[in-house]
N, C-alpha and C. Protein backbone atom coordinates (compact mmCIF):
# COMPACT_ATOMS: atom_id res chain seq x y z
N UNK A 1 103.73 0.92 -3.69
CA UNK A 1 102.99 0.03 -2.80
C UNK A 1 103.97 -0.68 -1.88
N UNK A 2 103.93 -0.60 -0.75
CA UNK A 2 104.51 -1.72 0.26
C UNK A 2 104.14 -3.31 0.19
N UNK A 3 105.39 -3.79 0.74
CA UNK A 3 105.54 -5.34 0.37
C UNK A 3 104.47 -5.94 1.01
N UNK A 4 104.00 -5.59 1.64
CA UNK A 4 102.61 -5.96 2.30
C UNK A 4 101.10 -5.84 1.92
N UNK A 5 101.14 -4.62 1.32
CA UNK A 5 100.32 -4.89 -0.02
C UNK A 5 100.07 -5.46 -1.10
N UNK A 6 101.61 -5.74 -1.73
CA UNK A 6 101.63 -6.26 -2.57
C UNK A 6 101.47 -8.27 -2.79
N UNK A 7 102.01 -8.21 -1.12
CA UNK A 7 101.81 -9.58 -0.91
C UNK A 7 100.24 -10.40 -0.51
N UNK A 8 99.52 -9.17 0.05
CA UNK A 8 98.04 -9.06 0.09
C UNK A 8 97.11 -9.28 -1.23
N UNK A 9 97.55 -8.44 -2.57
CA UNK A 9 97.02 -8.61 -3.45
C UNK A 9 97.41 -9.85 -4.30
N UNK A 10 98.34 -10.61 -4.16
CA UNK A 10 98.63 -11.96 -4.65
C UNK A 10 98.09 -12.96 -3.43
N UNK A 11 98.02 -12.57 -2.25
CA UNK A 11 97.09 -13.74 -1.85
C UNK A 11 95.81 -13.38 -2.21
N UNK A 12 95.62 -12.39 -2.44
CA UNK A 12 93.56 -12.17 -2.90
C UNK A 12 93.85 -13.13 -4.55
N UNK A 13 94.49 -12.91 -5.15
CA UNK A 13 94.82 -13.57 -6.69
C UNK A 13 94.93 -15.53 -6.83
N UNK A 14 95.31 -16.33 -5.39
CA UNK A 14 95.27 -16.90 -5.28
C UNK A 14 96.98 -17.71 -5.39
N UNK A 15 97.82 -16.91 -5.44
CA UNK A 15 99.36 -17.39 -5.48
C UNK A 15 99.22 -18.14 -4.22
N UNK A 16 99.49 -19.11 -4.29
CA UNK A 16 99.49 -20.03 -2.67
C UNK A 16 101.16 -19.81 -1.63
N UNK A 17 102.16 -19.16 -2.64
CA UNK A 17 103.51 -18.92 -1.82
C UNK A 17 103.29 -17.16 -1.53
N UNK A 18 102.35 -16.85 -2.09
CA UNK A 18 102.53 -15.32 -1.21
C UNK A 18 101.76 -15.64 0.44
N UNK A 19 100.64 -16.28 0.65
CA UNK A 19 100.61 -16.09 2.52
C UNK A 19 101.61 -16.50 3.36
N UNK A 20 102.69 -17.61 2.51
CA UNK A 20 103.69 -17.81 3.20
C UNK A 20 104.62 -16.86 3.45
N UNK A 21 104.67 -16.12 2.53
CA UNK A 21 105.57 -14.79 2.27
C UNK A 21 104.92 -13.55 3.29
N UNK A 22 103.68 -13.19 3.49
CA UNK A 22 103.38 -12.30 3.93
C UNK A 22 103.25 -12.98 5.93
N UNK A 23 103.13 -14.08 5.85
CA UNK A 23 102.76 -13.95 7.61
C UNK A 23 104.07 -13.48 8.17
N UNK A 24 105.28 -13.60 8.12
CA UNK A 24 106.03 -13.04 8.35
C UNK A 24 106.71 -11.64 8.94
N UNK A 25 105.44 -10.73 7.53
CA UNK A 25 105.69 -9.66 7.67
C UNK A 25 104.26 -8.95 8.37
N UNK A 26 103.17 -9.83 9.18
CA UNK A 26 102.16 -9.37 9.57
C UNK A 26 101.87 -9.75 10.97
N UNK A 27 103.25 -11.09 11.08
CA UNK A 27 102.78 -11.80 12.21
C UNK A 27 102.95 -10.83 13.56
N UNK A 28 104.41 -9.82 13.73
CA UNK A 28 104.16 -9.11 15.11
C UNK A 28 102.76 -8.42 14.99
N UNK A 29 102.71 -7.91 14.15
CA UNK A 29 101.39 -6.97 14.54
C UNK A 29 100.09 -7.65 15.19
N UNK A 30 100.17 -8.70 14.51
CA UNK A 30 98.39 -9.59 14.36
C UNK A 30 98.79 -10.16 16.41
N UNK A 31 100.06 -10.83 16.47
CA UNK A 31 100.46 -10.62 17.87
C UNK A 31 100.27 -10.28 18.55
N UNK A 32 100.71 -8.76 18.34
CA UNK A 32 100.22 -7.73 19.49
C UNK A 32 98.84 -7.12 19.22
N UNK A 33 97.84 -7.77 18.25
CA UNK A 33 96.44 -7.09 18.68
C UNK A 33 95.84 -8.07 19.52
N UNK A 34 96.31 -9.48 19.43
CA UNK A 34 95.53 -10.58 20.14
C UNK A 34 96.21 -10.45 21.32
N UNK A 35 97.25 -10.43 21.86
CA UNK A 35 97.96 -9.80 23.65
C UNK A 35 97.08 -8.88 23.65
N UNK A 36 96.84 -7.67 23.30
CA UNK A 36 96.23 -6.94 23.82
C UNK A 36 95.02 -7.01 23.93
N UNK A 37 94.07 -8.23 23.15
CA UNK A 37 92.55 -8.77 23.70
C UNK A 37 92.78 -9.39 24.61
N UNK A 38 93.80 -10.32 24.63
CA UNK A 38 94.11 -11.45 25.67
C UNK A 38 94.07 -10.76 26.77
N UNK A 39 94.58 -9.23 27.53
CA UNK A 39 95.42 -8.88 28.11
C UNK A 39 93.64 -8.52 29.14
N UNK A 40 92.69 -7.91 28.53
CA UNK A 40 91.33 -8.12 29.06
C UNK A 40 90.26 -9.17 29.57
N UNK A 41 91.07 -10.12 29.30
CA UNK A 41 90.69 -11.55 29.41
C UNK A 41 90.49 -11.83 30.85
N UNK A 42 89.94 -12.24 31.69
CA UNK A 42 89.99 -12.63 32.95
C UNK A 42 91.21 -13.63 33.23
N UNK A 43 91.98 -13.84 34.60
CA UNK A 43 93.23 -14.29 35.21
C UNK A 43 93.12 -15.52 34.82
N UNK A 44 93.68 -16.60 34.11
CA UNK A 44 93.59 -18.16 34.44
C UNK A 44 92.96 -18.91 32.86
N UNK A 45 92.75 -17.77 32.05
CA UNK A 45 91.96 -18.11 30.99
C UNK A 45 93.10 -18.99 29.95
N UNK A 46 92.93 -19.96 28.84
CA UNK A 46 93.78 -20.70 28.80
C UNK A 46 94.21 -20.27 27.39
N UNK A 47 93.31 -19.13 26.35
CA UNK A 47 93.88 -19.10 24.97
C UNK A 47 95.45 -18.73 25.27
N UNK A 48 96.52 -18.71 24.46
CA UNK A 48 97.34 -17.90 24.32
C UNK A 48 97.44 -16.77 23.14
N UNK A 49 98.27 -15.93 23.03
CA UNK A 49 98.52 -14.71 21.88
C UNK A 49 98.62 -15.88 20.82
N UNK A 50 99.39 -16.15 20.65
CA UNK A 50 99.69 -17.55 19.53
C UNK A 50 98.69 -18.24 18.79
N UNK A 51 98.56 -18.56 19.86
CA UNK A 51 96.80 -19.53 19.12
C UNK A 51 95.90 -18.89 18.64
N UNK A 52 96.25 -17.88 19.30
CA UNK A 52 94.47 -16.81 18.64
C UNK A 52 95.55 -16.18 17.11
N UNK A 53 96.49 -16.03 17.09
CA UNK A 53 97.03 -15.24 15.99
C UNK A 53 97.12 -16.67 14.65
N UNK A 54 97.15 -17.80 15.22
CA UNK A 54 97.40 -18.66 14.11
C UNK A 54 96.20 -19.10 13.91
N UNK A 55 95.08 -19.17 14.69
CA UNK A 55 93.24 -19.82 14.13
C UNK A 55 93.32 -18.47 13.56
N UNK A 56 93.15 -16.96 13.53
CA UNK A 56 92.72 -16.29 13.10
C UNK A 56 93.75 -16.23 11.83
N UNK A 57 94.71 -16.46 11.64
CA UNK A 57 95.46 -16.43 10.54
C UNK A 57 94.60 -17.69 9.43
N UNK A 58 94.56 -18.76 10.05
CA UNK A 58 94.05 -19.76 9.47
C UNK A 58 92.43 -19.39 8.60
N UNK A 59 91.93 -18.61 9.72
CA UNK A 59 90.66 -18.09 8.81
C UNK A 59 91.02 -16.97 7.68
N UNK A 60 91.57 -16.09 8.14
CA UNK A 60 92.11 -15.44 6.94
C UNK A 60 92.24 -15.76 5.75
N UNK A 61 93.86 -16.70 5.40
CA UNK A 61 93.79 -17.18 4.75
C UNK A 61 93.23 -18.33 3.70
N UNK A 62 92.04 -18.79 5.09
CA UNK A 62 91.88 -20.17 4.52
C UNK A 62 90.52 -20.20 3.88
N UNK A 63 90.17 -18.96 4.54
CA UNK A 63 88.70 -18.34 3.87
C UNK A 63 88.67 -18.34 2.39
N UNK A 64 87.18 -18.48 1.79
CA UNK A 64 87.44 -18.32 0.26
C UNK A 64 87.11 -16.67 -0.02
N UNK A 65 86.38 -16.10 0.73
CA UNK A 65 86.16 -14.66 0.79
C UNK A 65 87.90 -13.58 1.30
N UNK A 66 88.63 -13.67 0.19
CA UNK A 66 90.20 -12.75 0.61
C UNK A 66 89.85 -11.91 -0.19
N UNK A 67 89.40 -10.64 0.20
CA UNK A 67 89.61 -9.49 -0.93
C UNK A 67 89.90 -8.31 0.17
N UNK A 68 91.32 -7.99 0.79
CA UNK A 68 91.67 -7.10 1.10
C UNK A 68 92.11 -5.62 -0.10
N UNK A 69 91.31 -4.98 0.03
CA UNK A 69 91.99 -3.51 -0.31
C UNK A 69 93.67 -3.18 -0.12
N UNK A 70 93.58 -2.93 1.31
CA UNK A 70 95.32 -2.59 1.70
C UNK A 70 95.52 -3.34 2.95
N UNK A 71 96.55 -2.66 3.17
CA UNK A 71 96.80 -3.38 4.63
C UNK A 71 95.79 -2.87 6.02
N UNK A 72 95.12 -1.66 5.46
CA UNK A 72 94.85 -1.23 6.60
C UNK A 72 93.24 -2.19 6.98
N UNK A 73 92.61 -2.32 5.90
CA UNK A 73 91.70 -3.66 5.91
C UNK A 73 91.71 -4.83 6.18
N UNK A 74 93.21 -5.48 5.64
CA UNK A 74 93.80 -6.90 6.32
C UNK A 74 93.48 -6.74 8.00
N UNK A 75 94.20 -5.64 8.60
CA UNK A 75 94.13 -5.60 9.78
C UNK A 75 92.60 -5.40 10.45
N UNK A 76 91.59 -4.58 9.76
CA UNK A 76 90.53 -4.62 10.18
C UNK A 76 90.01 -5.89 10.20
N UNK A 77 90.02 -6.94 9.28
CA UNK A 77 89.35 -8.20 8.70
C UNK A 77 90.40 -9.20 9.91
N UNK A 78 91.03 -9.15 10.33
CA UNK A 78 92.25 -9.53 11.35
C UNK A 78 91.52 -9.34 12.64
N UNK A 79 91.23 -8.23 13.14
CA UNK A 79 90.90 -7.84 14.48
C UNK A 79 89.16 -8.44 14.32
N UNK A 80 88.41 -8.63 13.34
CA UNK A 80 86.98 -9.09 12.87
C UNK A 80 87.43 -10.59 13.54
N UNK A 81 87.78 -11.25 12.49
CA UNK A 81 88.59 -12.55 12.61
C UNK A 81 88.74 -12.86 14.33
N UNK A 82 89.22 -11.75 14.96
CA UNK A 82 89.98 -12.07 16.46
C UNK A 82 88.86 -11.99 16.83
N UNK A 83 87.98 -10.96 16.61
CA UNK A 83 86.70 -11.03 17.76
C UNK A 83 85.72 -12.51 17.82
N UNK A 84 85.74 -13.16 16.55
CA UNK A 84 84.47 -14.04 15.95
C UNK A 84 85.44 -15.13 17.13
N UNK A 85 86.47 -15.18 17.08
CA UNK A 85 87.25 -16.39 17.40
C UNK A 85 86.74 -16.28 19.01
N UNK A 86 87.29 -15.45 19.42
CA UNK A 86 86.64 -15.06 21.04
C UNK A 86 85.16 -15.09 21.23
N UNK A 87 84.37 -14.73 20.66
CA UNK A 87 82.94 -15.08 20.76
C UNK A 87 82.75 -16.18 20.45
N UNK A 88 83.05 -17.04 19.65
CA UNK A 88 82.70 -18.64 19.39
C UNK A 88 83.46 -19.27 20.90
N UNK A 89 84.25 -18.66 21.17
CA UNK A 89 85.18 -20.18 22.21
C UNK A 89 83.79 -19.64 23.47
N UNK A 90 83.68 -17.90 23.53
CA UNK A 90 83.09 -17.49 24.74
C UNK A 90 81.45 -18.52 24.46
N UNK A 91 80.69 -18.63 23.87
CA UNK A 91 79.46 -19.52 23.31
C UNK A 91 80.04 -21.26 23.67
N UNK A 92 80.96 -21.54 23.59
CA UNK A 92 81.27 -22.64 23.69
C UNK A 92 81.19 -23.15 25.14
N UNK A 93 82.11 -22.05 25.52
CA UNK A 93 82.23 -22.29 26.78
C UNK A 93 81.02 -22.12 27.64
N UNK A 94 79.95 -21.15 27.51
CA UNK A 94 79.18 -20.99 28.11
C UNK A 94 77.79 -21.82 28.15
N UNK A 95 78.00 -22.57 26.88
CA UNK A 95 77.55 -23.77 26.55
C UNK A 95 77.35 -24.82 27.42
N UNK A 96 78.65 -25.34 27.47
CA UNK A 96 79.70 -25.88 28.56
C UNK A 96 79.05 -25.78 29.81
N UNK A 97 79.49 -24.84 30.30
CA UNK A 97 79.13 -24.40 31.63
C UNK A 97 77.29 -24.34 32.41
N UNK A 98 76.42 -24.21 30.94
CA UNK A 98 75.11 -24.10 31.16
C UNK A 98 74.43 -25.43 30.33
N UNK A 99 75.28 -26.72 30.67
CA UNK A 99 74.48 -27.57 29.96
C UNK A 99 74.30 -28.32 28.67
N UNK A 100 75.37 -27.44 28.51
CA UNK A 100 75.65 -27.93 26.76
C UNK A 100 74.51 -27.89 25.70
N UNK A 101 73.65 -26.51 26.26
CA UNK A 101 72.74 -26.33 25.68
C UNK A 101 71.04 -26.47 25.87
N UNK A 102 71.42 -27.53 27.09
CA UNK A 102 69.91 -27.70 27.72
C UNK A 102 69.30 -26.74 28.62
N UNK A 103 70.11 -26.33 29.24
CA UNK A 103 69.66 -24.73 29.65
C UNK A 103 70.55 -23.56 29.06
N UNK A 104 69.02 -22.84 28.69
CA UNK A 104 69.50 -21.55 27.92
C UNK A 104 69.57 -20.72 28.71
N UNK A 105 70.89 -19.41 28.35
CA UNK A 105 71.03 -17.89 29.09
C UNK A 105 70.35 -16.94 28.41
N UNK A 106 69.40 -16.99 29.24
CA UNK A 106 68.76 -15.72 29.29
C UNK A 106 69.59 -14.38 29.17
N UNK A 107 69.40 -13.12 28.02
CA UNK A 107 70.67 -12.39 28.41
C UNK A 107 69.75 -11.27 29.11
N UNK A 108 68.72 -11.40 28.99
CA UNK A 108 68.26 -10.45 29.83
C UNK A 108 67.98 -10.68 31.50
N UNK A 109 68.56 -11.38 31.71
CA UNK A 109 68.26 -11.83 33.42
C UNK A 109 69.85 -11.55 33.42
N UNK A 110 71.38 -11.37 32.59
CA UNK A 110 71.83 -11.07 32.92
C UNK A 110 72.25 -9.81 33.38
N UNK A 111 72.93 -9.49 34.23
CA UNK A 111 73.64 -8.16 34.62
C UNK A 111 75.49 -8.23 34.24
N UNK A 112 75.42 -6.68 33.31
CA UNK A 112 76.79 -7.07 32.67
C UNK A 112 78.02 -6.72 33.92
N UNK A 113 77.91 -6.21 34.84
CA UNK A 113 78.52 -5.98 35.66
C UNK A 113 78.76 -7.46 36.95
N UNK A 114 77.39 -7.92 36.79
CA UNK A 114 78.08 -9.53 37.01
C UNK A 114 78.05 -10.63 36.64
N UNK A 115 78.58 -10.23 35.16
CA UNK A 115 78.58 -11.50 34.32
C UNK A 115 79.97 -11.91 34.49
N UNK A 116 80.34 -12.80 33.99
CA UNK A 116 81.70 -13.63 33.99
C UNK A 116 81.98 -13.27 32.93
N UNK A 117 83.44 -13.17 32.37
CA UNK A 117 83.99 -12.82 31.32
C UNK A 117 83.75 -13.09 30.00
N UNK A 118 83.25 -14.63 29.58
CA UNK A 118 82.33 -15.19 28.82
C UNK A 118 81.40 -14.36 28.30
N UNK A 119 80.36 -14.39 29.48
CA UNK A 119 79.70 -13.75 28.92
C UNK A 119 78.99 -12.20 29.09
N UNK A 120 80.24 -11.55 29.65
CA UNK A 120 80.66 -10.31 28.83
C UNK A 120 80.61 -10.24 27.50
N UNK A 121 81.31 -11.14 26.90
CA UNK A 121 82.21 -11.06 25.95
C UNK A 121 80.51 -11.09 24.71
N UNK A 122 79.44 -12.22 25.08
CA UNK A 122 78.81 -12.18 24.41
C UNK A 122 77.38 -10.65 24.43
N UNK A 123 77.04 -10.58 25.63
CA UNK A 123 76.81 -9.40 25.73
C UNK A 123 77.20 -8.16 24.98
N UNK A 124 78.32 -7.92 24.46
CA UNK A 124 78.87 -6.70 23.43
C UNK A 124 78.67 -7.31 22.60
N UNK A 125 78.82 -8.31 22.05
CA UNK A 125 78.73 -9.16 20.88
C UNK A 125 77.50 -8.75 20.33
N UNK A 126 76.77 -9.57 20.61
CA UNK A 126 75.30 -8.74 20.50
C UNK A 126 74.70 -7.44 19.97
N UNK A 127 75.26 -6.59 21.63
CA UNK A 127 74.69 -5.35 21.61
C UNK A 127 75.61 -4.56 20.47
N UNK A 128 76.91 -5.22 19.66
CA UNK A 128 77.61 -4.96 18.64
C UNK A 128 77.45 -5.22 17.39
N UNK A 129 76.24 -6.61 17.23
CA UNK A 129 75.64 -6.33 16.05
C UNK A 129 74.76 -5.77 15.82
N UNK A 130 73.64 -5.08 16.94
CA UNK A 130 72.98 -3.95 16.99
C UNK A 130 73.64 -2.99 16.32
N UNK A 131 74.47 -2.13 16.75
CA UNK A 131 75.20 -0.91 16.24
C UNK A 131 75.48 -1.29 14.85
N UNK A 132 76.37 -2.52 14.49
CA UNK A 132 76.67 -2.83 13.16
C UNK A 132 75.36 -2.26 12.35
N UNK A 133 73.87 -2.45 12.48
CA UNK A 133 73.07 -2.42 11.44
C UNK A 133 72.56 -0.50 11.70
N UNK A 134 72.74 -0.03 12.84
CA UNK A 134 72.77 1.46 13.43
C UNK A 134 73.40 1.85 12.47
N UNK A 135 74.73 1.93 13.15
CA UNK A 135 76.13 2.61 12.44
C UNK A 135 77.38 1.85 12.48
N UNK A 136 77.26 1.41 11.28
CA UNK A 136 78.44 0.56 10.72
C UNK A 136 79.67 1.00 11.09
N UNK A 137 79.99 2.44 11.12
CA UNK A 137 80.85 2.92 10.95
C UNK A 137 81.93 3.06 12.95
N UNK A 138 80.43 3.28 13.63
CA UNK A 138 80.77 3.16 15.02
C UNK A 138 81.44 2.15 15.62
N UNK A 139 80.70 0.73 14.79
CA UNK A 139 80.99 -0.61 15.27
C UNK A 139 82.26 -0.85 14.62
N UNK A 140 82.90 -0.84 13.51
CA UNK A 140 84.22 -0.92 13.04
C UNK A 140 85.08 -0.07 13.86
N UNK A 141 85.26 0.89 14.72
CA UNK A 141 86.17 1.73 16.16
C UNK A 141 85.49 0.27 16.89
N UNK A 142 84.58 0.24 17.67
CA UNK A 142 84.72 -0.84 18.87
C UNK A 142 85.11 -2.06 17.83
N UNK A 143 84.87 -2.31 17.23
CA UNK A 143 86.20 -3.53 17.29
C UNK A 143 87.55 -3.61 17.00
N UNK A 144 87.93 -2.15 16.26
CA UNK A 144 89.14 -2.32 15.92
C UNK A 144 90.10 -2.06 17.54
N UNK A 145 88.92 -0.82 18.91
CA UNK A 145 89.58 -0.75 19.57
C UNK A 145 89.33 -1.95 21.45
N UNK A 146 88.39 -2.61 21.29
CA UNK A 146 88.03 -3.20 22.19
C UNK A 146 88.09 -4.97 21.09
N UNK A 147 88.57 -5.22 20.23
CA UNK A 147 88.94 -6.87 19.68
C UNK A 147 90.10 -6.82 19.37
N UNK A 148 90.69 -5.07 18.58
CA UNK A 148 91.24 -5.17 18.21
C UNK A 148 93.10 -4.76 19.21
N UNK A 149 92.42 -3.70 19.92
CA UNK A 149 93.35 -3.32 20.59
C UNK A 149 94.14 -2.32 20.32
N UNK A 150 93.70 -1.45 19.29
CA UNK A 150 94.09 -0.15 18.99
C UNK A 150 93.93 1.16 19.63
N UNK A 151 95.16 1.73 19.38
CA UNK A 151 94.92 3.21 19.82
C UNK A 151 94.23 4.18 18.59
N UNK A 152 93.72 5.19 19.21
CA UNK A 152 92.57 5.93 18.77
C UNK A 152 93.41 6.75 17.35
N UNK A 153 95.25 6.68 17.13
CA UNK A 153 95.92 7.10 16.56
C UNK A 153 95.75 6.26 15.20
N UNK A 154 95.82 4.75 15.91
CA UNK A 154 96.22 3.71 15.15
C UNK A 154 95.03 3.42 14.39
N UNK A 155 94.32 3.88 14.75
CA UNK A 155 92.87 3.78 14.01
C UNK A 155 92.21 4.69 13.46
N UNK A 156 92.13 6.17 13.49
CA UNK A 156 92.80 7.50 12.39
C UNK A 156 93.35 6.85 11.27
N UNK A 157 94.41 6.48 11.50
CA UNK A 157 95.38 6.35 10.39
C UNK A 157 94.88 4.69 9.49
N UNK A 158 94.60 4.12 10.22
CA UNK A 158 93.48 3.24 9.67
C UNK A 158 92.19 3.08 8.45
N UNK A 159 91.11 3.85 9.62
CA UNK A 159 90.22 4.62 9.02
C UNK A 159 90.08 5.69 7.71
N UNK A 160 91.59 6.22 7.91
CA UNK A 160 91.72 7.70 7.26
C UNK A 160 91.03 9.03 7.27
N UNK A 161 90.66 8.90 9.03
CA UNK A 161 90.10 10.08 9.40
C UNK A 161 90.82 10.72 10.44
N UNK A 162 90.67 11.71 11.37
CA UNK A 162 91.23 12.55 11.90
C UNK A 162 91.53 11.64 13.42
N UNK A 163 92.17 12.19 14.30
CA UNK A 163 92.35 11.04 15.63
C UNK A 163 90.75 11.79 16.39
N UNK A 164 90.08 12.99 16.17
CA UNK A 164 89.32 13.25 17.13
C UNK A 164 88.24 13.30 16.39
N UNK A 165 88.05 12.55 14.79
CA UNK A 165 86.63 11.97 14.78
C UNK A 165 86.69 10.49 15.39
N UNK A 166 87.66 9.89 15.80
CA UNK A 166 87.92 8.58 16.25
C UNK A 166 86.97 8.51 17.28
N UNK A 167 87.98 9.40 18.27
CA UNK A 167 87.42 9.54 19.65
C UNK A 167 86.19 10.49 20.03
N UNK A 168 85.45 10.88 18.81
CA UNK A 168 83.79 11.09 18.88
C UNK A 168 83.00 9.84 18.75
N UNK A 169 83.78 9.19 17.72
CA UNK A 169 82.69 8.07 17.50
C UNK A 169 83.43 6.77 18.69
N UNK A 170 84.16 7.07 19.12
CA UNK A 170 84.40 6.02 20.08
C UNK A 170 83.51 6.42 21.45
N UNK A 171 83.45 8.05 21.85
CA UNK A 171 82.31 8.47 22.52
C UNK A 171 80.73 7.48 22.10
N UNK A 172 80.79 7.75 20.98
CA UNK A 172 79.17 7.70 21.00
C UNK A 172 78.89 6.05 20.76
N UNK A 173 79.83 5.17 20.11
CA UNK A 173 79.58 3.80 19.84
C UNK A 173 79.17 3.32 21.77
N UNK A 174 80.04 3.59 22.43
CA UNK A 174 80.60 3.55 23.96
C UNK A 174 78.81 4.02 24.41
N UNK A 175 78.38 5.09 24.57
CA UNK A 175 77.53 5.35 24.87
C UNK A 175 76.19 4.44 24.14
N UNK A 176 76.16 4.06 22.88
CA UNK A 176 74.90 3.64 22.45
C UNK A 176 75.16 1.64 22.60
N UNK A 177 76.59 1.31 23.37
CA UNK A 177 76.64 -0.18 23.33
C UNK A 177 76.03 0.02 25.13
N UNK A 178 76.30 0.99 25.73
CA UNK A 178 75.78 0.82 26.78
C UNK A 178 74.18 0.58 27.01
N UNK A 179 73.60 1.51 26.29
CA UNK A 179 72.05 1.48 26.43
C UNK A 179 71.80 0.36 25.69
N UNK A 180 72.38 -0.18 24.79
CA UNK A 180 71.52 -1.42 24.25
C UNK A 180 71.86 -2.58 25.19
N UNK A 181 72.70 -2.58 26.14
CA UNK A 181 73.23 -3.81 26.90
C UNK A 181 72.41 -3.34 28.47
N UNK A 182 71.96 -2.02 28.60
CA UNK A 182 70.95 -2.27 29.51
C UNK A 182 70.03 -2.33 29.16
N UNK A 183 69.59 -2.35 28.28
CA UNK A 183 67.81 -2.57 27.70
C UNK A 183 67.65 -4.14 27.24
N UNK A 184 69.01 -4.82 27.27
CA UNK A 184 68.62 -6.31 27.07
C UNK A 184 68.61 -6.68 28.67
N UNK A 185 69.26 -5.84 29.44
CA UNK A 185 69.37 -6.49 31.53
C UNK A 185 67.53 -6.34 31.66
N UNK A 186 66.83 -5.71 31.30
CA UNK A 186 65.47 -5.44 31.03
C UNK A 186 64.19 -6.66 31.17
């Protein structure tokens, strides 16, 4: 087993010096999946890589639900983690922006092509827990590769399936988030 596993299964056990031990060895990665959400982000937006890697670390660990398998789940439950974090600030903000709640967005009067990044962001959200109850299996590729920021390799090897059942079901998740996000423009 790698030290990363092993440091995974003593934080699921509840050792309180193994997450100290393991961010270390998780922090570039968790890094570079949040740059690479960040990196889709519209110009001027204020999270940084940092912040999103240490709230989402914070939920991780701080969650009472830790039962990673391996590492390749940490990272799935990681890039989960990154998306919830981006959809809550995107709700916040749009909050914000519409009233703080006194006027509601309609998502069907929106158009995703001219929505603001926000609420883009909630738009897939959505039309992503649709698929979740579809095909579970579709919706874990869009987030590992649109929250998470993976290549279709990195997520094969993930998954533990081939790179070109990846990029079938990244075909078809792609195709069935589209029709549910125009049938809510509806």
């Amino acid at each position: 087993m790698s030290e990363i596993t092993v440091l995974l299964d003593a934080v699921v056990r509840g050792e309180g010096a193994a997450s100290e031990e393991l961010l270390p060895l998780v922090y570039d990665e968790l890094r570079r999946l949040a740059s690479g959400l960040l990196l889709r982000e519209a110009p001027g937006q204020t999270l940084q890589a940092t912040s999103l890697v240490h709230e989402a670390w914070l939920r991780l660990v701080g969650a009472g639900d830790r039962n990673w398998n391996n590492r390749a789940h940490f990272f799935r439950v990681a890039a989960q983690a990154m998306r919830h974090i981006m959809v809550d600030r995107a709700r916040r903000r749009a909050s914000l922006k519409h009233g703080n709640g006194r006027e509601r967005l309609n998502i069907d009067d929106v158009q995703l092509a001219a929505a603001r990044p926000d609420e883009r962001i909630l738009l897939i959200d959505e039309a992503l827990h649709q698929l979740e109850r579809e095909d579970p299996e579709s919706a874990k590729i869009t987030v590992l590769k649109f929250f998470g920021g993976f290549t279709n390799r990195e997520i094969a090897r993930i998954q533990g399936v081939t790179e070109r059942t990846v990029e079938r079901q990244w075909a078809y998740a792609k195709t069935c988030l589209f029709q549910l996000i125009s049938e809510s423009e509806k």
